[in-house]
Protein backbone atom coordinates (compact mmCIF):
# COMPACT_ATOMS: atom_id res chain seq x y z
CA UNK A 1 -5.92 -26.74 -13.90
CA UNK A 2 -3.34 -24.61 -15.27
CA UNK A 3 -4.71 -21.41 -13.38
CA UNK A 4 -4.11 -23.73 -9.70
CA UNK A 5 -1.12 -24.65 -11.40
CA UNK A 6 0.25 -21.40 -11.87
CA UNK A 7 -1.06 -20.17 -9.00
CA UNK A 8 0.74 -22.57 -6.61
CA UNK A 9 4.19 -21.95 -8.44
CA UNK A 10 3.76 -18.78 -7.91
CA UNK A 11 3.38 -18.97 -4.20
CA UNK A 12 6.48 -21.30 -3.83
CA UNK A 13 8.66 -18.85 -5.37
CA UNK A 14 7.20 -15.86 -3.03
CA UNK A 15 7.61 -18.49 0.46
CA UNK A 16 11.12 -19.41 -0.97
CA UNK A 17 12.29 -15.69 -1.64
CA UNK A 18 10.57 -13.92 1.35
CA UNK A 19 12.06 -16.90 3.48
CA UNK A 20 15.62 -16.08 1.93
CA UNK A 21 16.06 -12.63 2.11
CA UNK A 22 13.90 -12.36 5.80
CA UNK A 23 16.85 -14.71 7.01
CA UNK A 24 19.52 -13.08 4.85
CA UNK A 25 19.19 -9.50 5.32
CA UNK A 26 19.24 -9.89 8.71
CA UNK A 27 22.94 -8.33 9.33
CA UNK A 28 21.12 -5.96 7.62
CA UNK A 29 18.91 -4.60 11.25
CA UNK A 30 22.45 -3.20 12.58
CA UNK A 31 22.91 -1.38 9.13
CA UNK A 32 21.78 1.94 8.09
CA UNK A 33 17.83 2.41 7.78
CA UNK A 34 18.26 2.73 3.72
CA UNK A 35 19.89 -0.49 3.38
CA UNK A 36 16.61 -1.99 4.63
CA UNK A 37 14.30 -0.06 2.08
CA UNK A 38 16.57 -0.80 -0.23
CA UNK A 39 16.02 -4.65 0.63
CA UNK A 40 12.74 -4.27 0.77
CA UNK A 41 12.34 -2.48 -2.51
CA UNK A 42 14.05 -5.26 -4.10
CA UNK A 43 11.59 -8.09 -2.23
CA UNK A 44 8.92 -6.42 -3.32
CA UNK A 45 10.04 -5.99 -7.34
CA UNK A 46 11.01 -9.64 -7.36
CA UNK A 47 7.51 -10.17 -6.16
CA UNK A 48 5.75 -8.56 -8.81
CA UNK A 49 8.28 -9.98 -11.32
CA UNK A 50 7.53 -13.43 -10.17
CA UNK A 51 4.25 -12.62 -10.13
CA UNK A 52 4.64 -11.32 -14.28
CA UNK A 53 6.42 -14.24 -15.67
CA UNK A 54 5.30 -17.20 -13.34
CA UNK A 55 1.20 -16.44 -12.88
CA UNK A 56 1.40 -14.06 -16.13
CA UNK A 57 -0.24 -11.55 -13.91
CA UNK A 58 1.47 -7.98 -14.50
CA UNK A 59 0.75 -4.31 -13.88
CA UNK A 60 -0.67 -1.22 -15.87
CA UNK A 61 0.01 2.19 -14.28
CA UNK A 62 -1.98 4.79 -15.31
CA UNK A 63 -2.39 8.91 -14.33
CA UNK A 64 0.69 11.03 -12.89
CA UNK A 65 2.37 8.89 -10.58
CA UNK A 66 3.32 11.55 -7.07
CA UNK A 67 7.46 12.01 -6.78
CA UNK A 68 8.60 11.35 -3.39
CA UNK A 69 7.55 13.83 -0.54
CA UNK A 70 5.35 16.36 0.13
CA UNK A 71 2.48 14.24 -0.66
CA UNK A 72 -0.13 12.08 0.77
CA UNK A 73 -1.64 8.73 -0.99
CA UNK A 74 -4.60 7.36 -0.59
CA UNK A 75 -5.04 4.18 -2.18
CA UNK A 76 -7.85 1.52 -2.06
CA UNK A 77 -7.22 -1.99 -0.43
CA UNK A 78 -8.77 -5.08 -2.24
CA UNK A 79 -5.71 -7.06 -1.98
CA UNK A 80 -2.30 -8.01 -0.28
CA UNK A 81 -0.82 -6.82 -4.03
CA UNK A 82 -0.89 -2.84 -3.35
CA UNK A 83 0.88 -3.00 -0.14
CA UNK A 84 3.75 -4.79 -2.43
CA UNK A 85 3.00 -2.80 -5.66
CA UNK A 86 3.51 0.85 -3.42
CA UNK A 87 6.75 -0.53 -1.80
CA UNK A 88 8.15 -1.33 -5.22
CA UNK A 89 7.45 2.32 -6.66
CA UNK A 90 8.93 3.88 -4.30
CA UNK A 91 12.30 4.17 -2.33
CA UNK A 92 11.11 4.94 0.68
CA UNK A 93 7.21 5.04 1.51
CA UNK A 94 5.80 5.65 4.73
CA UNK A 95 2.82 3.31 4.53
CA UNK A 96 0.58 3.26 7.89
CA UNK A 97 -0.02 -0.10 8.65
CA UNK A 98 -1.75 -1.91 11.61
CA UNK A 99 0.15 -2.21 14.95
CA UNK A 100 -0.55 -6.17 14.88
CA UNK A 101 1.97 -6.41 11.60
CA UNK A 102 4.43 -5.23 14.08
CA UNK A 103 4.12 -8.84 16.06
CA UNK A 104 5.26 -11.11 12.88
CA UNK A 105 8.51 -12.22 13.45
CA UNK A 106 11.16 -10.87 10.81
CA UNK A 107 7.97 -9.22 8.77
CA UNK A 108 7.72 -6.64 12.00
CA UNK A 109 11.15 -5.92 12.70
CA UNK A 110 11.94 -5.04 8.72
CA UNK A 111 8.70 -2.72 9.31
CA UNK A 112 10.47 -1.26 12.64
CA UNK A 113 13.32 -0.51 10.84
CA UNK A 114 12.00 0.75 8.03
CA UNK A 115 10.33 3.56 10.17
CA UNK A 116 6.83 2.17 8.77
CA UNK A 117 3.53 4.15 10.76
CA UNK A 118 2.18 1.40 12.94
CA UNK A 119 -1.32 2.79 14.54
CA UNK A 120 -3.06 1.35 17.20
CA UNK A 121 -6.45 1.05 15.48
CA UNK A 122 -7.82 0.19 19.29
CA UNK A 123 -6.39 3.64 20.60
CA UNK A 124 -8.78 6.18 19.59
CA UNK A 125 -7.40 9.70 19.99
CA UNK A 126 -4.30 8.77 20.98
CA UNK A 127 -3.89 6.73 17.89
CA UNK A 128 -4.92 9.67 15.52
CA UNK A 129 -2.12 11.66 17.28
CA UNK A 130 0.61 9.59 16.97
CA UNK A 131 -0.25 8.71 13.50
CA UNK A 132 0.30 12.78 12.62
CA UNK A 133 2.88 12.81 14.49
CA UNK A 134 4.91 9.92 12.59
CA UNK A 135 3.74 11.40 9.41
CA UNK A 136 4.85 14.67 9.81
CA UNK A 137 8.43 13.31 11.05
CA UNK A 138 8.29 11.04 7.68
CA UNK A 139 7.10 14.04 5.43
CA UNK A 140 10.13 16.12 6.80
CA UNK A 141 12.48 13.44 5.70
CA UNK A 142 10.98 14.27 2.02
CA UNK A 143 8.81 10.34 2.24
CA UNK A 144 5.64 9.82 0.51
CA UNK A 145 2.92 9.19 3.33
CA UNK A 146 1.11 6.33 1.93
CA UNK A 147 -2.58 5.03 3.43
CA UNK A 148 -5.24 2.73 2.70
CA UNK A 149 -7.97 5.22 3.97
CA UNK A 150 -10.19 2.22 4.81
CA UNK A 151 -7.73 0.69 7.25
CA UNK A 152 -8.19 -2.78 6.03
CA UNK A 153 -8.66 -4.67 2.76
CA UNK A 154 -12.31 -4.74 1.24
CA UNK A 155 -14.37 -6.99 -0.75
CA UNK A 156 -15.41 -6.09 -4.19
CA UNK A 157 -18.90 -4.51 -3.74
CA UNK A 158 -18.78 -4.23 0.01
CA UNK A 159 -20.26 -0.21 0.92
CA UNK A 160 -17.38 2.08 1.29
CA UNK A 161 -15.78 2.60 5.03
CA UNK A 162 -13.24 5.63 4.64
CA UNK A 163 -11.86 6.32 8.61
CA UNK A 164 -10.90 9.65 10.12
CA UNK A 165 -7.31 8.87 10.10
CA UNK A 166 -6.79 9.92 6.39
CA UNK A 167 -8.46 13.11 7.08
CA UNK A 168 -6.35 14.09 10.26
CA UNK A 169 -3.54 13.54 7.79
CA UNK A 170 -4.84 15.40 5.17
CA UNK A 171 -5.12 18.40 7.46
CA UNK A 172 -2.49 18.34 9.53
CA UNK A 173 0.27 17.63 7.16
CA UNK A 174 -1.58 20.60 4.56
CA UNK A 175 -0.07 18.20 1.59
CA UNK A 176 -1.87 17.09 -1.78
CA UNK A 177 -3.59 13.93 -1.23
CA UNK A 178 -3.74 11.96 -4.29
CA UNK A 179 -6.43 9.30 -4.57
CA UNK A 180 -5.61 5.47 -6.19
CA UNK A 181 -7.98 3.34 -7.51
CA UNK A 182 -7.28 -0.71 -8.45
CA UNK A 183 -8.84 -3.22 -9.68
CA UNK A 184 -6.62 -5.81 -7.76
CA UNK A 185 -9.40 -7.84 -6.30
CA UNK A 186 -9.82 -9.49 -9.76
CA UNK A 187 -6.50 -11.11 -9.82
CA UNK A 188 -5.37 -11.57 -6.27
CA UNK A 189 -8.00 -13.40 -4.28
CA UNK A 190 -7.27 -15.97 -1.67
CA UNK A 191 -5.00 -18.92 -2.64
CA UNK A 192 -5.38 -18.18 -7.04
CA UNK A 193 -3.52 -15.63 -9.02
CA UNK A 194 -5.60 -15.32 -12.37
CA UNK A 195 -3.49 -13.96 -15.25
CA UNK A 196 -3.93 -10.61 -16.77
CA UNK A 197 -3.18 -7.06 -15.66
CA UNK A 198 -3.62 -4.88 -12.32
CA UNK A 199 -4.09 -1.34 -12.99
CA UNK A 200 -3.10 0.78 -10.88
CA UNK A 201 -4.96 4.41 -11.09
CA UNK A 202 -3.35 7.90 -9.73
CA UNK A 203 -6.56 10.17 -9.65
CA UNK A 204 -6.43 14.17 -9.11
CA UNK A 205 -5.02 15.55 -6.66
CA UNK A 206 -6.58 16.84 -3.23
CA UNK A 207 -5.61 20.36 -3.16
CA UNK A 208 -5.00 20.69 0.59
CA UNK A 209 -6.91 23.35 2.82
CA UNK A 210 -10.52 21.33 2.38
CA UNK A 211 -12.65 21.42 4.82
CA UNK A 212 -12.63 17.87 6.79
CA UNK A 213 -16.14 16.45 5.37
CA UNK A 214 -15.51 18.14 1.91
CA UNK A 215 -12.25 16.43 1.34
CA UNK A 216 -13.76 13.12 3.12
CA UNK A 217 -16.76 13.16 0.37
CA UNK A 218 -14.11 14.02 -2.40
CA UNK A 219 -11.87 11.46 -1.34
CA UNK A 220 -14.38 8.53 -1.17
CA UNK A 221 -16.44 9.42 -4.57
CA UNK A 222 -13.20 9.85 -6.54
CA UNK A 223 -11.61 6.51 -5.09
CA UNK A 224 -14.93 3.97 -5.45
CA UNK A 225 -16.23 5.60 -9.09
CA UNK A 226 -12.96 5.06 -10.31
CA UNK A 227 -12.06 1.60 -8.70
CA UNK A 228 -15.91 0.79 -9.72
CA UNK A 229 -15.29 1.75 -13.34
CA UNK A 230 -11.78 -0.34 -13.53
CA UNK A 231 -13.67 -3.53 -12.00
CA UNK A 232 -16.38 -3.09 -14.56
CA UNK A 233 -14.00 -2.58 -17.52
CA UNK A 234 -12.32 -5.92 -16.76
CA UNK A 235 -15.96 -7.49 -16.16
């Protein structure tokens, strides 16, 4: 009772703040881009705060966490909490996200202005191109490329499904690429938060220069026997 409990508290306080500053920083479209990440840096910490004190859920970071720029993420996706958790640790991520996110009203135009990589999953080629395209303008600008290699969110124990676009980034920007593994899925599942702690795992670094299948077979074995031992410590 008091996990459902917890759990719904929780999600009034995220509808009541994402409702207040979607509507209030709205002046905030005809500012300067950085005003934006700046809002949405502070959504996304109040978020995780709420998410601390009110469902007693919190976060454990562990490895070398990347500095901004010159650097590409990949991180696994078993939850809604990792597209929050990267936009709170850094100032100004580009994360790729789907094209569709683009549709939601004030959700897409905060993504438009925050110069967020929307791909057209549908687009095939043309997709990949515009995705390196967008990254390499972001990477210039010193911004952490972020991507959730896998395109969309996974359940825990489903087989791995790692797409090409991380590895036309990987080559075509010739930066790092530093693996995450999580063991969100646990905690953020559906309607319930359950209490305890997310860890959040920065792997090794991808030297760049790999060829495509090497770094696509590094990638995906350092990602899923990591995120597989987190899930079974927590087990």
């Amino acid at each position: 009772m008091i996990l459902y409990l917890r759990s719904t508290l929780f999600l009034i306080w995220f509808a009541a703040l994402s409702l207040a500053m979607n509507v209030g920083c709205l002046p905030l479209l005809l500012a300067p881009r950085q005003f934006v990440m700046k809002a949405g840096r502070l959504w996304a910490r109040l978020v995780l705060f709420g998410l601390d004190r009110i469902a007693g859920l919190g976060l454990e970071i562990r490895g070398r966490m990347p500095e901004a720029g010159g650097v590409l993420i990949a991180v696994k996706h078993l939850s809604m909490w990792e597209t929050v958790a990267m936009q709170a640790l850094y100032a100004d991520p580009a994360i790729v996200i789907k094209r569709e996110l683009l549709w939601i009203p004030f959700y897409g135009w905060y993504c438009r202005k925050m110069r967020l990589i929307a791909v057209d999953r549908g687009a095939g080629m043309q997709a990949i191109r515009a995705l390196l395209a967008s990254a390499k303008s972001a990477a210039k600008d010193g911004r952490p490329i972020v991507i959730f290699p896998e395109g969309t969110r996974r359940e825990i124990g489903a087989p791995p499904d790692y797409k090409r676009g991380v590895s036309a980034l990987y080559g075509g920007l010739d930066v790092p690429c530093v693996p995450v593994a999580l063991n969100s899925g646990l905690y953020w599942g559906g309607f319930l938060r359950r209490p305890g702690k997310i860890v959040l795992e920065f792997l090794e670094p991808i030297a760049p220069g790999l060829p495509r299948r090497e770094f696509m077979a590094l990638l995906e074995s350092r990602i899923e026997e990591a995120t597989n031992r987190l899930l079974a410590e927590d087990r």
